[in-house]
Protein backbone atom coordinates (compact mmCIF):
# COMPACT_ATOMS: atom_id res chain seq x y z
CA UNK A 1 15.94 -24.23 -4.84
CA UNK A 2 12.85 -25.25 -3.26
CA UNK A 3 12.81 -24.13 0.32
CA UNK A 4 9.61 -25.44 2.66
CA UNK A 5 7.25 -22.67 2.54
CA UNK A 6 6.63 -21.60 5.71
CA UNK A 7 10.48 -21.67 6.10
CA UNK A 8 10.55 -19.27 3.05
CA UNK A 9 8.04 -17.06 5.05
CA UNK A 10 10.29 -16.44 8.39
CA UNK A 11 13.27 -15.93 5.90
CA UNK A 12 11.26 -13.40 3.38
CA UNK A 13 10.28 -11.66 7.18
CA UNK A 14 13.47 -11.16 8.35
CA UNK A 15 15.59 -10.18 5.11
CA UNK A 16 13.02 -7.48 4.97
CA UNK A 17 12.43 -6.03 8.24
CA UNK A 18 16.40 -5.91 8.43
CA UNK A 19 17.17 -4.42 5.10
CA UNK A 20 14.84 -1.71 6.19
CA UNK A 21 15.53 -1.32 9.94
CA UNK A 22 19.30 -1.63 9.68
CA UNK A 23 20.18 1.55 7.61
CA UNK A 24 17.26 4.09 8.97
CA UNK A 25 19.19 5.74 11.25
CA UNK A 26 21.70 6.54 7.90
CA UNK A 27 19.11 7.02 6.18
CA UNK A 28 17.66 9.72 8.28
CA UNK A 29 21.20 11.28 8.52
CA UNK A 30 21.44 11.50 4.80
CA UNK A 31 17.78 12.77 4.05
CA UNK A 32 18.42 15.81 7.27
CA UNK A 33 21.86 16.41 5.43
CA UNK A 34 20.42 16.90 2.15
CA UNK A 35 17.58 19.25 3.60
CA UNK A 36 14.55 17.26 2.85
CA UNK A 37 12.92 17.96 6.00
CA UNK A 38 9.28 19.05 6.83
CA UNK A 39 7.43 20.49 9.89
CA UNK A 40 5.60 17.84 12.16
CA UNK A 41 2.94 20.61 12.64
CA UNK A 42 1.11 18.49 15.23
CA UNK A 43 3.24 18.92 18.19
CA UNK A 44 3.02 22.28 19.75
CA UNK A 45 7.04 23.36 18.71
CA UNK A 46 6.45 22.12 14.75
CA UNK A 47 10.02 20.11 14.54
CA UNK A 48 11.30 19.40 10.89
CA UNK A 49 11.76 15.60 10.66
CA UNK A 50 13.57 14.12 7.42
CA UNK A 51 10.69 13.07 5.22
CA UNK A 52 11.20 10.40 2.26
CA UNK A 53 11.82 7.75 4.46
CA UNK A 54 9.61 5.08 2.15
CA UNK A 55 13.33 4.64 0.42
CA UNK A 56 14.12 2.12 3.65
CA UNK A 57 10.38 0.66 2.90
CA UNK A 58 11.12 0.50 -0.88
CA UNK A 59 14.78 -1.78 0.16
CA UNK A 60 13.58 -4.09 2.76
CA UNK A 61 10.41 -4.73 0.58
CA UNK A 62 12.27 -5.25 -2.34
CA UNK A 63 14.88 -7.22 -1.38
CA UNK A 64 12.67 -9.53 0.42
CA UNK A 65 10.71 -10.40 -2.68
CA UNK A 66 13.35 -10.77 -5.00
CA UNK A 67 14.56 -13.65 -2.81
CA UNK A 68 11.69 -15.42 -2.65
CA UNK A 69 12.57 -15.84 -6.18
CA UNK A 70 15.25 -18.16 -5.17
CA UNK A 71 13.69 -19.43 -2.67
CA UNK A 72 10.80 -20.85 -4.14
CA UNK A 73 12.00 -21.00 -7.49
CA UNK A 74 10.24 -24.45 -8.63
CA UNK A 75 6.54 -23.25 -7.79
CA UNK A 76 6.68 -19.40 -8.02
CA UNK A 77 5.09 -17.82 -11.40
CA UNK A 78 8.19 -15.98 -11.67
CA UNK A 79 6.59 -13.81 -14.46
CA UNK A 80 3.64 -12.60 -12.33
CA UNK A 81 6.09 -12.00 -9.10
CA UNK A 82 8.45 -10.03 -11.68
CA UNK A 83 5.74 -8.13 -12.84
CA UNK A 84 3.95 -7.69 -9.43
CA UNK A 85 7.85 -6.43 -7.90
CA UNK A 86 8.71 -4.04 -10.98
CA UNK A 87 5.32 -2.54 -11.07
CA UNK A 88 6.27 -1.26 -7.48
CA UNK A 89 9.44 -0.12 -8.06
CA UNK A 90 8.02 1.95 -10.69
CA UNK A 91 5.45 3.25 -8.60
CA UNK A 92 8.19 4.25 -5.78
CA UNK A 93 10.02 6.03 -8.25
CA UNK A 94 7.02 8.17 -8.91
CA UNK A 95 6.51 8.59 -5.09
CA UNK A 96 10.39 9.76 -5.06
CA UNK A 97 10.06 12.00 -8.22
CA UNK A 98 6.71 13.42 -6.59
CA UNK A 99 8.53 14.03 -2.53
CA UNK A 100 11.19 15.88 -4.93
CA UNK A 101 9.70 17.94 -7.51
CA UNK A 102 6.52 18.17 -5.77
CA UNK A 103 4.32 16.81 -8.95
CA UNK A 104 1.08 18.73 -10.17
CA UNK A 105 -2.31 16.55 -9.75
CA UNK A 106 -2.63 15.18 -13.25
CA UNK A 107 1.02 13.41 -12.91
CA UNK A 108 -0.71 11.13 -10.19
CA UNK A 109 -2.93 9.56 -12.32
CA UNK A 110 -1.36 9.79 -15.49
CA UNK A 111 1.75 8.19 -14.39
CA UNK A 112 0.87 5.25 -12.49
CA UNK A 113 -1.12 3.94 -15.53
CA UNK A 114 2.08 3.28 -17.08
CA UNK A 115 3.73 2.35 -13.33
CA UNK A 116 0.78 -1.07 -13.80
CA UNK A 117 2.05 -1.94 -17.57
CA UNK A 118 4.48 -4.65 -16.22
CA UNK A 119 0.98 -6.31 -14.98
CA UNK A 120 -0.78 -5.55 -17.85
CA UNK A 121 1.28 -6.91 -20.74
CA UNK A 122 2.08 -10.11 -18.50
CA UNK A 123 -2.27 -10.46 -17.89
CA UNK A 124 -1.36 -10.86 -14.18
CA UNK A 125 -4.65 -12.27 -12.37
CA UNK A 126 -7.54 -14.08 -13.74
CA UNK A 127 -10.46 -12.50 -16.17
CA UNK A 128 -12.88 -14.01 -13.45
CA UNK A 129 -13.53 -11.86 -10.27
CA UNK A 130 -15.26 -12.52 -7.03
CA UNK A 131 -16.25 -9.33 -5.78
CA UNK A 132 -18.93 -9.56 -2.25
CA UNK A 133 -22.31 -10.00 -3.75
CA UNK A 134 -21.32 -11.73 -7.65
CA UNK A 135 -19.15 -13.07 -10.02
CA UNK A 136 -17.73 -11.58 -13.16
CA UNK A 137 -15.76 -12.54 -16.09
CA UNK A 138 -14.36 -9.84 -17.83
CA UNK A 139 -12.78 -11.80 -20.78
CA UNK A 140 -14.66 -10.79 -23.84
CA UNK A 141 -13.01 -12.68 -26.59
CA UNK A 142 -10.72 -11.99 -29.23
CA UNK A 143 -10.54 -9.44 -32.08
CA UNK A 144 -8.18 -9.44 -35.11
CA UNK A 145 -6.72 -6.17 -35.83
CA UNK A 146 -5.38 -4.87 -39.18
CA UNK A 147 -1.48 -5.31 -38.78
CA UNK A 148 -1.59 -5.71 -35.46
CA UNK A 149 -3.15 -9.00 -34.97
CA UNK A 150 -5.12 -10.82 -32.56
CA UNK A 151 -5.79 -8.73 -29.14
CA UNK A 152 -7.40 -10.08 -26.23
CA UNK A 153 -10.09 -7.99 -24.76
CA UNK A 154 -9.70 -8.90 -21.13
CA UNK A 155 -10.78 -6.20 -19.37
CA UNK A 156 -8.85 -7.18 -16.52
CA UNK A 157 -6.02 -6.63 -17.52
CA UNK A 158 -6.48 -3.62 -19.81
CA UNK A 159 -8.86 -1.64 -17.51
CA UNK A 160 -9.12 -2.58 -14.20
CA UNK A 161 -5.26 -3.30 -13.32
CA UNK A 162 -4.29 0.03 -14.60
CA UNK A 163 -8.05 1.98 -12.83
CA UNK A 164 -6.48 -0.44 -9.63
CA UNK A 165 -3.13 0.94 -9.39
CA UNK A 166 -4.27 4.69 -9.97
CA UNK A 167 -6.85 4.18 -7.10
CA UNK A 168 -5.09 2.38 -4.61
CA UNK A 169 -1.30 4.23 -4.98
CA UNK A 170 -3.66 7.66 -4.58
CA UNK A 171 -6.26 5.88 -1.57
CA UNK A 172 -3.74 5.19 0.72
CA UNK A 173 -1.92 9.04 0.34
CA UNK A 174 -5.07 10.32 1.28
CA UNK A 175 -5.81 9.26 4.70
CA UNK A 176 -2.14 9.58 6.29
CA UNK A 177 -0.04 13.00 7.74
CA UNK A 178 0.28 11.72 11.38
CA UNK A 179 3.33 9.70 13.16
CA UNK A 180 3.12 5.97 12.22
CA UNK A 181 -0.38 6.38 10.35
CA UNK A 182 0.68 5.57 7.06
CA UNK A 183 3.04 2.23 8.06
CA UNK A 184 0.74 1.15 10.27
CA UNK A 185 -1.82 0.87 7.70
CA UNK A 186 0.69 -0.66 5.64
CA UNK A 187 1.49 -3.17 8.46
CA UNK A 188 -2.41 -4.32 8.95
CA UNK A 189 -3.51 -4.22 5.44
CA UNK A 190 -0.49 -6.70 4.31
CA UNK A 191 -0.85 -8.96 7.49
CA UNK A 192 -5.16 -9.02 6.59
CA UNK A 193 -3.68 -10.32 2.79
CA UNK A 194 -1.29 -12.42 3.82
CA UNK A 195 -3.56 -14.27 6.41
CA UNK A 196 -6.27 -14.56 4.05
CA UNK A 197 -3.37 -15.92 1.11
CA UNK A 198 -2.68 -18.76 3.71
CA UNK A 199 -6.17 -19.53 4.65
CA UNK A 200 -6.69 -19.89 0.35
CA UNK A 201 -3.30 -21.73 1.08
CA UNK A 202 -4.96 -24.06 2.83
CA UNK A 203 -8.22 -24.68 0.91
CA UNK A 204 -5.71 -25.95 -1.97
CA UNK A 205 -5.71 -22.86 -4.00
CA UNK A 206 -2.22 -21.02 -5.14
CA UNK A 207 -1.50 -17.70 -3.40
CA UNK A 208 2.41 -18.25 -2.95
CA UNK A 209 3.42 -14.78 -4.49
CA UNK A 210 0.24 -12.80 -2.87
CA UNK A 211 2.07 -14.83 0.51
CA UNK A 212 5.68 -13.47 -0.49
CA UNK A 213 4.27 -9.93 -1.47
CA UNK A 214 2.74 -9.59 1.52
CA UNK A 215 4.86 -10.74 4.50
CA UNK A 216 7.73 -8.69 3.00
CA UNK A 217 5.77 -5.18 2.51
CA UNK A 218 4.32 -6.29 6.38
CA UNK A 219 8.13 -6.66 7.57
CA UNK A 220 9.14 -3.17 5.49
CA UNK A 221 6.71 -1.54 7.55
CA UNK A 222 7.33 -2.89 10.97
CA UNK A 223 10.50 -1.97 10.57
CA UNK A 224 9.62 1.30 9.89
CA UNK A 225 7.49 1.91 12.81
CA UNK A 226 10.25 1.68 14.70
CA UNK A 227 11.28 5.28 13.65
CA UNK A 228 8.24 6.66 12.58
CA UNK A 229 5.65 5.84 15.73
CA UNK A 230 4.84 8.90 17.48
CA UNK A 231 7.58 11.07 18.17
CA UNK A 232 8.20 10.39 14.67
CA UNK A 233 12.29 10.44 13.66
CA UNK A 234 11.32 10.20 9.84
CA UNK A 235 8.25 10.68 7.67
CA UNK A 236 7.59 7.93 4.88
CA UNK A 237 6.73 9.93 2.05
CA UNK A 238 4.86 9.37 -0.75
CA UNK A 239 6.60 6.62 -1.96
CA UNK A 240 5.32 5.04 1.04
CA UNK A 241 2.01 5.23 0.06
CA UNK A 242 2.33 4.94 -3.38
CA UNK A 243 4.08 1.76 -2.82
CA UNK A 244 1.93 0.14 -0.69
CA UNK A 245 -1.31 1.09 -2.71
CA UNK A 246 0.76 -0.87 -5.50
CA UNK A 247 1.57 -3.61 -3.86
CA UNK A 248 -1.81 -4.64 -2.39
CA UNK A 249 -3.14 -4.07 -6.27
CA UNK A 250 -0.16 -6.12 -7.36
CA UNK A 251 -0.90 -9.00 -4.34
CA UNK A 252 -4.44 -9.40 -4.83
CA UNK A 253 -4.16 -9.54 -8.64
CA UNK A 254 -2.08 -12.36 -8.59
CA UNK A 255 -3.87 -14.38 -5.87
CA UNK A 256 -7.66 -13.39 -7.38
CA UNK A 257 -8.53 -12.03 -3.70
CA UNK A 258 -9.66 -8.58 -4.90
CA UNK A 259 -12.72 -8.70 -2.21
CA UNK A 260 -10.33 -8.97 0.60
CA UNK A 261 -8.49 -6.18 -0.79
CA UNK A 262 -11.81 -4.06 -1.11
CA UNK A 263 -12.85 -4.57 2.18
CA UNK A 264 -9.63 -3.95 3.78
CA UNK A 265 -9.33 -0.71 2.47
CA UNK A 266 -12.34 0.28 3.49
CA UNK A 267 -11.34 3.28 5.60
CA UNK A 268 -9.45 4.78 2.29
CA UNK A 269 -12.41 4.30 0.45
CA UNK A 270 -14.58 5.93 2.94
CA UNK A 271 -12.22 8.98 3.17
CA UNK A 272 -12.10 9.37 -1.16
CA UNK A 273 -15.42 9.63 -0.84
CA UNK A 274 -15.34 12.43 1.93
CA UNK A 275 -12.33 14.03 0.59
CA UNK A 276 -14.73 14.13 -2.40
CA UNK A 277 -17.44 16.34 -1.10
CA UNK A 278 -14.46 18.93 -0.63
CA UNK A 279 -13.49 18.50 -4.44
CA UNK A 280 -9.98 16.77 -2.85
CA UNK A 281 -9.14 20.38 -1.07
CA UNK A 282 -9.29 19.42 2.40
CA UNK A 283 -6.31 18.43 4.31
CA UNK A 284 -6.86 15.60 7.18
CA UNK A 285 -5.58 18.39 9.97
CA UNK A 286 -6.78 20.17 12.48
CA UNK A 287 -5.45 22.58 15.10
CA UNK A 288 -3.24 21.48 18.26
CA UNK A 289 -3.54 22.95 21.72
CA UNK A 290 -2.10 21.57 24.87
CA UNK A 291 -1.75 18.15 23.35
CA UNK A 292 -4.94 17.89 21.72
CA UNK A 293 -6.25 17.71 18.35
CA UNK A 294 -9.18 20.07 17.63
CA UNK A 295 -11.58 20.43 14.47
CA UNK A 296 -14.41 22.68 13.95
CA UNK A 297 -16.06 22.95 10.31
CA UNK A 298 -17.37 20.68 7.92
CA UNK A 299 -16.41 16.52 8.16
CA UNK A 300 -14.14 15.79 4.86
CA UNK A 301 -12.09 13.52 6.41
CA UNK A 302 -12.23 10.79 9.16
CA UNK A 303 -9.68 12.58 10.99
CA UNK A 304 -12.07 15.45 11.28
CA UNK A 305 -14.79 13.38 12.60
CA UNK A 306 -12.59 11.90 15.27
CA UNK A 307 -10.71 15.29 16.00
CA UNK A 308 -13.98 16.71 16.59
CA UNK A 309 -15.92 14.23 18.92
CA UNK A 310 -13.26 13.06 20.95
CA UNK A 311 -10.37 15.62 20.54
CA UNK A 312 -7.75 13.44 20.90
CA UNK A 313 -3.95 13.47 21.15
CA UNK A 314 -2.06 12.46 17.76
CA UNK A 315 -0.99 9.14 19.42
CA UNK A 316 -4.75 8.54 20.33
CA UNK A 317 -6.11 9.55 16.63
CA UNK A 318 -3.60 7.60 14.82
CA UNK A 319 -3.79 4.13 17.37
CA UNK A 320 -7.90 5.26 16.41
CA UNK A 321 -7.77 4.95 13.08
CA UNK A 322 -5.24 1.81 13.06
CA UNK A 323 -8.05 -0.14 15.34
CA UNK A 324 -10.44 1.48 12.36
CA UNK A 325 -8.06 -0.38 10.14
CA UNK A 326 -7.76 -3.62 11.78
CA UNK A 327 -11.68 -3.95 12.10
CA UNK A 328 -11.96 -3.84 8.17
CA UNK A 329 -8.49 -6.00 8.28
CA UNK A 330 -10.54 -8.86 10.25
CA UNK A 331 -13.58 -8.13 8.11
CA UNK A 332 -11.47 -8.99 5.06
CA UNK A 333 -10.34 -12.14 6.56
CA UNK A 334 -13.74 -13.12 7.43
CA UNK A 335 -15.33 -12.56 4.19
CA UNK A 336 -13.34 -15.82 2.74
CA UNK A 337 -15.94 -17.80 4.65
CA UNK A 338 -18.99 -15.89 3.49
């Protein structure tokens, strides 16, 4: 099958955002049944809301992918989109395995190293890659090993897929803890991919699965937002940020657009680095008092530096740092035509 493309899109789109809107409210029921709830420690009464809720993410987005396979079966790379799709759902599984046993540090980079295999072994991507000021081809050649044979040294693939997946499944955990933060960055950071996939689109280049990848994570976590925008009725878990670090590693690999991904995530670089100057001890909270967020002390995370200027409520921080997120979204887009 060979549906038109843009047909393909609005049917990706809605087989998503359904598979994961549909069953929330379940799938809230089930999570509060099973006692995997958490306090919401920024409102004043500290609720406990179900948390794991990235398991509705993790269904719409899958589901929508895998039929793009059918879809657009006569121009897909089916290998690279199978590769790109079970990378994630390896990655969620960590996220799951870490909202459940509560992993030790070393387990989140150790583990998503072999999470990024499926790309690895399949050479997802190019060994050419245009970062914002050069060029760089990371093939070096061919070696012959005893017994083993000829290996490729693309460094691509063997270093900076796996160094890409451990970053960006760990960036995106580190700025999030407020209602609809971590979704909403979800939401912009797919839609700034998948508008820059169709711009390449239309400059003749292929970016069909970055397209797919995209519009289905974006339609996961609209969905989403439904039940997690502030009051939130479910938290997304890790394996909501784990999975959407992987997918935006998996989507720009496979179109070549790892500027655009760069630059949109931006903000999560920004706060590794000040999460860095606190040797990663910091949380991103403050303290609440009628309605307000408050933060005295030294800035380790952007959410200090807003809490502490403007003192805002959590549905002004978070719709803060989503404009935050959209600025570097447009950036991204923009920096096709630089």
């Amino acid at each position: 099958m060979n549906v038109d493309f843009y047909l393909s899109i609005l049917i990706i789109f809605l087989v998503s955002f359904l598979a994961a809107f549909l069953p929330m409210k379940r799938i809230i029921r089930k999570i509060r049944d099973r006692g995997f709830l958490v306090p919401d420690i920024n409102k004043q009464k500290k609720p406990l809301i179900p948390d794991m809720g990235g398991i509705g993410i993790m269904l719409g987005f899958v589901l929508g992918a895998l039929i793009s396979l059918q879809l657009q079966s006569a121009s897909l790379d089916i290998t690279h989109m199978l590769a790109a799709i079970s990378s994630i759902i390896l990655i969620s599984l960590l996220g799951l395995l870490d909202d459940v046993l509560n992993l030790p540090d070393r387990y989140r980079v150790v583990l998503p190293i072999f999470a990024s295999l499926p790309l690895v072994v399949t050479k997802a991507g190019t060994a050419s890659i245009n970062l914002i000021f050069f060029d760089a081809n990371l093939n070096l050649g061919t070696v012959i090993l005893p017994i083993l044979g000829p290996l490729d040294l693309n460094l691509y693939a063997l270093l900076l897929i796996p160094i890409g997946v451990v970053a960006c499944s760990n960036l995106i955990n580190l700025l999030g803890g407020f209602n609809g933060l971590e979704a909403g960055v979800g939401s912009i950071v797919s839609l700034s991919i998948f508008i820059s996939s169709i711009i390449l689109r239309f400059r003749g280049l292929h970016t069909t699965e970055t397209s797919f990848l995209m519009i289905a994570l974006f339609a996961a976590c609209l969905a989403f937002l439904f039940f997690n925008w502030f009051p939130a009725k479910i938290f997304p878990g890790n394996i909501t940020t784990y999975m959407i670090g992987a997918s935006v590693v998996g989507a720009v690999v496979i179109g070549n657009m790892e500027r655009v991904g760069i630059i949109a995530l931006t903000p999560q670089i920004i706060e590794f680095f000040l999460k860095a100057r606190s040797k990663f001890k910091a949380e991103n909270f403050g303290k609440f008092k009628n309605g307000k967020l408050y933060y005295e002390g030294k800035i380790y995370s952007l959410t200090h530096l807003f809490m502490r200027y403007l003192r805002p409520s959590e549905e002004q921080l978070v719709t803060i740092l989503l404009l935050l997120q959209s600025f570097f979204g447009l950036l991204a887009i923009s920096s096709l035509y630089w």
